[in-house]
N, C-alpha and C. Protein backbone atom coordinates (compact mmCIF):
# COMPACT_ATOMS: atom_id res chain seq x y z
N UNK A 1 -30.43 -20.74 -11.87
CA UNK A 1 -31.47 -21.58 -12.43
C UNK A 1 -32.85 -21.00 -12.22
N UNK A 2 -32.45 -19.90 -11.28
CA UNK A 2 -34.29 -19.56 -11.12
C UNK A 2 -33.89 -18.20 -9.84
N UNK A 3 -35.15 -18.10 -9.51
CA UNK A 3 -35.30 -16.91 -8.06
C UNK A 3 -35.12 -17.90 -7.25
N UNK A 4 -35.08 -19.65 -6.97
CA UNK A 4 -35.57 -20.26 -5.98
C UNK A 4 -34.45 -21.04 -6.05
N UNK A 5 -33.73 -21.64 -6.83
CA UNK A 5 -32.63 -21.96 -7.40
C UNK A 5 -31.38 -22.31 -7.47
N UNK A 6 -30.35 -22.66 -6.63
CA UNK A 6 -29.11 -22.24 -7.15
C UNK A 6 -28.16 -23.16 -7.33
N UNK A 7 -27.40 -23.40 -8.45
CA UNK A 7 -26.41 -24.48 -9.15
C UNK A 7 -25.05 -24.33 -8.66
N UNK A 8 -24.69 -25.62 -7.44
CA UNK A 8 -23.33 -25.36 -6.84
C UNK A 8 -22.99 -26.60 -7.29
N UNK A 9 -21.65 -26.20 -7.53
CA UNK A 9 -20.56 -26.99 -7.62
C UNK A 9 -18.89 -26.79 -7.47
N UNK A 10 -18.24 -28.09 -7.76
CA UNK A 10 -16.80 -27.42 -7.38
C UNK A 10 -16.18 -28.67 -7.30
N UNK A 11 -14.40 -29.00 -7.76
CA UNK A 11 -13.46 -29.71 -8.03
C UNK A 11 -12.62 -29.52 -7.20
N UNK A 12 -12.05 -30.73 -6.83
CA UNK A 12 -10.57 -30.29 -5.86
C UNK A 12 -9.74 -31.56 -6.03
N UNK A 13 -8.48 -31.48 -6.30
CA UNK A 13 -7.00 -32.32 -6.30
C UNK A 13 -6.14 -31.99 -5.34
N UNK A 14 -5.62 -33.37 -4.60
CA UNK A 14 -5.14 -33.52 -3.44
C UNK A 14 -3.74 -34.58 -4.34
N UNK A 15 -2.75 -34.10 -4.00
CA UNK A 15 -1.18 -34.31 -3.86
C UNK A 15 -1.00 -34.58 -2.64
N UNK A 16 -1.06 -36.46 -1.97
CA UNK A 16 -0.16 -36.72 -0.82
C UNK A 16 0.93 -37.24 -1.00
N UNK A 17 1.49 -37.17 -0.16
CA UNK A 17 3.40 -37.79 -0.27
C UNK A 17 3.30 -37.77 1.11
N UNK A 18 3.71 -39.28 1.60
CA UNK A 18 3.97 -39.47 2.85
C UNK A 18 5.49 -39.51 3.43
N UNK A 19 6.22 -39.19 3.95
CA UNK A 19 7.47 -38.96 4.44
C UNK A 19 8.09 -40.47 5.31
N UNK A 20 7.47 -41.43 4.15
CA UNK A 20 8.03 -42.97 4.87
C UNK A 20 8.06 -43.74 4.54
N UNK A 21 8.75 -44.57 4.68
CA UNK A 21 8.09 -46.63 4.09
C UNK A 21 6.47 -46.70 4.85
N UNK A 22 5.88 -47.64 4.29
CA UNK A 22 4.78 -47.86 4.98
C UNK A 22 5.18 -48.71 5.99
N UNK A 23 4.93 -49.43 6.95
CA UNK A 23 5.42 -50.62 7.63
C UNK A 23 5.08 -51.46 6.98
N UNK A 24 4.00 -51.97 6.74
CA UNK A 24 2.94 -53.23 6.12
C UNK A 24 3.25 -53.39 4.67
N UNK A 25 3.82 -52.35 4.16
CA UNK A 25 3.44 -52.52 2.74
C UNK A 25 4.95 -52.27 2.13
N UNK A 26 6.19 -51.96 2.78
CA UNK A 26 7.29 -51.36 2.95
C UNK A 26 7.92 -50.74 1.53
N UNK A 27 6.82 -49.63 1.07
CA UNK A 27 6.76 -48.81 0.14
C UNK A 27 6.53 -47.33 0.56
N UNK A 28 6.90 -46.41 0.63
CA UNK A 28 6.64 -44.75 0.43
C UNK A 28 5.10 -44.49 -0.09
N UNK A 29 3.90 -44.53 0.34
CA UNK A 29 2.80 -44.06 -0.13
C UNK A 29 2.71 -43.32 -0.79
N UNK A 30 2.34 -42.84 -1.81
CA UNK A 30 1.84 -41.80 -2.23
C UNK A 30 0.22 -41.96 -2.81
N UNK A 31 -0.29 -40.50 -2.74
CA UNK A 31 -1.93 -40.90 -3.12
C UNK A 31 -2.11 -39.44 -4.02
N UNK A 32 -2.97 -39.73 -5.33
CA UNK A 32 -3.49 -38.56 -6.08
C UNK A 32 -5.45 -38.08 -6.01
N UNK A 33 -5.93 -37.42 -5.48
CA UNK A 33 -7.15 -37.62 -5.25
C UNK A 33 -7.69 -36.68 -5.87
N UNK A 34 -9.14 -37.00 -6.56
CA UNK A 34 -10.32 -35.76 -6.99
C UNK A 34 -10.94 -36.18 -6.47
N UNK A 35 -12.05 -34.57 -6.54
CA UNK A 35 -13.00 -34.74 -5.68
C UNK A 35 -14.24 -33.77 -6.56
N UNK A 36 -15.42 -33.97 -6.96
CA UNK A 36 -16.34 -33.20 -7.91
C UNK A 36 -17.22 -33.41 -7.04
N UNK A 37 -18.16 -32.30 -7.08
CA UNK A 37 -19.44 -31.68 -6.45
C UNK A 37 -20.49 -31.30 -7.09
N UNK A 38 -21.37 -31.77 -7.27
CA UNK A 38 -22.50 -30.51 -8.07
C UNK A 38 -23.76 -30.90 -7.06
N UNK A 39 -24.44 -29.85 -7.29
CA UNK A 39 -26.07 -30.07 -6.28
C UNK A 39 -26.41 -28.21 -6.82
N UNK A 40 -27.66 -28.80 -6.14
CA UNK A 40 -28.60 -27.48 -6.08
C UNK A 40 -29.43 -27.09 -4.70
N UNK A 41 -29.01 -25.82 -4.80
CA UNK A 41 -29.94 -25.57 -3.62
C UNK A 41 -30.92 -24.99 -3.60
N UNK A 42 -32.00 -25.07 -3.30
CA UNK A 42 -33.59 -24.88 -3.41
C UNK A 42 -33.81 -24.16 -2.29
N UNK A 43 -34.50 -22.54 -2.35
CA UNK A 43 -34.97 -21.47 -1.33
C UNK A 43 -36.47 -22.05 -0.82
N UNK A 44 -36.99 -22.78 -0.19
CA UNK A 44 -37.92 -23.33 0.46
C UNK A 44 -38.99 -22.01 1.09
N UNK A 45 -38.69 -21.69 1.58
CA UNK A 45 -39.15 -19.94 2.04
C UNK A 45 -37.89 -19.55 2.78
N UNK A 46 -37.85 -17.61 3.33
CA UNK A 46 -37.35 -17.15 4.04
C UNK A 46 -36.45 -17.81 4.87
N UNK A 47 -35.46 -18.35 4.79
CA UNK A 47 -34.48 -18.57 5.48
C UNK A 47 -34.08 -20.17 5.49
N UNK A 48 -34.94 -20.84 4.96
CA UNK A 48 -35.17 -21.89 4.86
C UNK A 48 -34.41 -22.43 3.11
N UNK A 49 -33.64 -23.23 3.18
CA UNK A 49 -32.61 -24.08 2.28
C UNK A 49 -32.76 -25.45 1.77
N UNK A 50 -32.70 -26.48 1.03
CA UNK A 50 -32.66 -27.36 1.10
C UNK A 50 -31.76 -27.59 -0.24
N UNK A 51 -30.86 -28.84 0.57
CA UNK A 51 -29.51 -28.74 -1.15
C UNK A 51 -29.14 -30.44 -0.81
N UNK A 52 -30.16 -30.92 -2.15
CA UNK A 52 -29.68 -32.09 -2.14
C UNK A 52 -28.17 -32.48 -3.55
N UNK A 53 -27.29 -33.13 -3.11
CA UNK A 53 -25.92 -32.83 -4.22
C UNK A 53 -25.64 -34.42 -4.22
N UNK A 54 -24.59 -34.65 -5.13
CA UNK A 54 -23.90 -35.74 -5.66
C UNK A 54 -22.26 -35.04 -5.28
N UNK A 55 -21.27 -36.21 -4.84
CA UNK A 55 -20.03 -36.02 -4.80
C UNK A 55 -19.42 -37.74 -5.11
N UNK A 56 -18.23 -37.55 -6.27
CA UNK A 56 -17.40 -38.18 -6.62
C UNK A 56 -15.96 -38.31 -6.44
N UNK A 57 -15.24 -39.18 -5.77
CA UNK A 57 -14.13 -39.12 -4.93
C UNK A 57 -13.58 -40.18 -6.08
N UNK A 58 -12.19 -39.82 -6.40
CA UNK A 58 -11.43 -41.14 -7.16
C UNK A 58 -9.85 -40.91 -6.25
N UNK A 59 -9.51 -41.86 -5.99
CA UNK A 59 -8.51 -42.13 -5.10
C UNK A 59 -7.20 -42.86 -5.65
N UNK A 60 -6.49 -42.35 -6.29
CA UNK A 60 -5.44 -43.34 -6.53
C UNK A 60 -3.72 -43.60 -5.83
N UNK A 61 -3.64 -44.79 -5.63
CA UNK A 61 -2.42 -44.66 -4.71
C UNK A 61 -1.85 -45.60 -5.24
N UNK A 62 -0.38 -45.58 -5.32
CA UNK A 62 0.76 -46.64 -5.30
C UNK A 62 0.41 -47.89 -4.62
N UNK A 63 0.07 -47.63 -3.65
CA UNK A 63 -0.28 -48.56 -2.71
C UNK A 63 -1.71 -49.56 -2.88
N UNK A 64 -2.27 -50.89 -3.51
CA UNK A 64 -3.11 -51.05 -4.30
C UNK A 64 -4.43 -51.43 -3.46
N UNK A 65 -4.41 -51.08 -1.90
CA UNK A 65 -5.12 -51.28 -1.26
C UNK A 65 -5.83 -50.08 -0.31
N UNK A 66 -4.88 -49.00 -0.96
CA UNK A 66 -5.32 -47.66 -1.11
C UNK A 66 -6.22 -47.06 -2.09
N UNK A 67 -6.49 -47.54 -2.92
CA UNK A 67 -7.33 -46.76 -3.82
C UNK A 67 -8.74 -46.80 -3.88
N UNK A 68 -9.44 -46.65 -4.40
CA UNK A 68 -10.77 -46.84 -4.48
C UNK A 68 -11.48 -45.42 -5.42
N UNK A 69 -12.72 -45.84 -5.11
CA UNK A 69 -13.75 -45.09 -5.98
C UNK A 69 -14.88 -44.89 -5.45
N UNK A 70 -15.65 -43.39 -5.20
CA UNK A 70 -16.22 -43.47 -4.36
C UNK A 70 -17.54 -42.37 -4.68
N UNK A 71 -19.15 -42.61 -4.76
CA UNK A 71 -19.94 -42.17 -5.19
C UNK A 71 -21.12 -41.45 -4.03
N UNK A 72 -21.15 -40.63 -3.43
CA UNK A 72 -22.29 -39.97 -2.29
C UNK A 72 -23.35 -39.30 -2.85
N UNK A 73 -24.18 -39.15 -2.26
CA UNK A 73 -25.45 -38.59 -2.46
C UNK A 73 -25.97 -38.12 -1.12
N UNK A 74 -26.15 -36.71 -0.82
CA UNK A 74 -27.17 -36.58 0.53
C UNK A 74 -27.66 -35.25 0.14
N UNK A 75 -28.69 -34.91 1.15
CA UNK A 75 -29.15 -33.97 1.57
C UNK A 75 -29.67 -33.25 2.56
N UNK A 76 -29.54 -31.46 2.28
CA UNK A 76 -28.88 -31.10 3.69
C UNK A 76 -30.05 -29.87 3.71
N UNK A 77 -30.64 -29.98 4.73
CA UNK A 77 -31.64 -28.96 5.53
C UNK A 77 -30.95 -27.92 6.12
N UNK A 78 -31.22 -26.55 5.70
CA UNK A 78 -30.52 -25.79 6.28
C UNK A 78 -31.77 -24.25 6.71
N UNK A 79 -31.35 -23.58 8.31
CA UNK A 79 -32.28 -22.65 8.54
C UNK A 79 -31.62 -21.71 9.16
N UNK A 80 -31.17 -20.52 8.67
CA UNK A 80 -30.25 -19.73 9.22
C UNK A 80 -31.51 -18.41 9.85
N UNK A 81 -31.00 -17.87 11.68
CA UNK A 81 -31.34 -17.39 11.95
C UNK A 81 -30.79 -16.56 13.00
């Protein structure tokens, strides 16, 4: 995006299978999950970082008290030396 700049991102899918009945729920869990990333990180000066990002979590499970949907936002100061 620039000299100062830089456009990160990244996807990931998670396949669980649990090896059981639940107790509580006396079903075999299973859960399918994504996970999306994007942010940018901004060169502040010499060594100095700053990467504020968005991450989106979708959670789906058999189990209907397992699932959810899930939206973050932070940002992260970074000074390597």
């Amino acid at each position: 995006l620039g000299s100062r700049m830089l456009l990160i991102g990244g996807v990931s899918y998670e396949n669980r299978d649990y090896g059981g009945a639940d107790p509580i729920f006396v079903a075999t869990r299973a859960d399918r999950q994504w996970d999306a990333i994007l942010g940018v990180m901004f060169t502040l000066a010499p060594h100095w970082t700053l990467t504020p990002q968005i991450t989106w979590t979708d959670n789906r499970s058999n189990i209907e008290v397992f699932k959810f949907r899930r939206t973050t936002a932070s940002v992260t100061a970074r000074v390597t030396f």
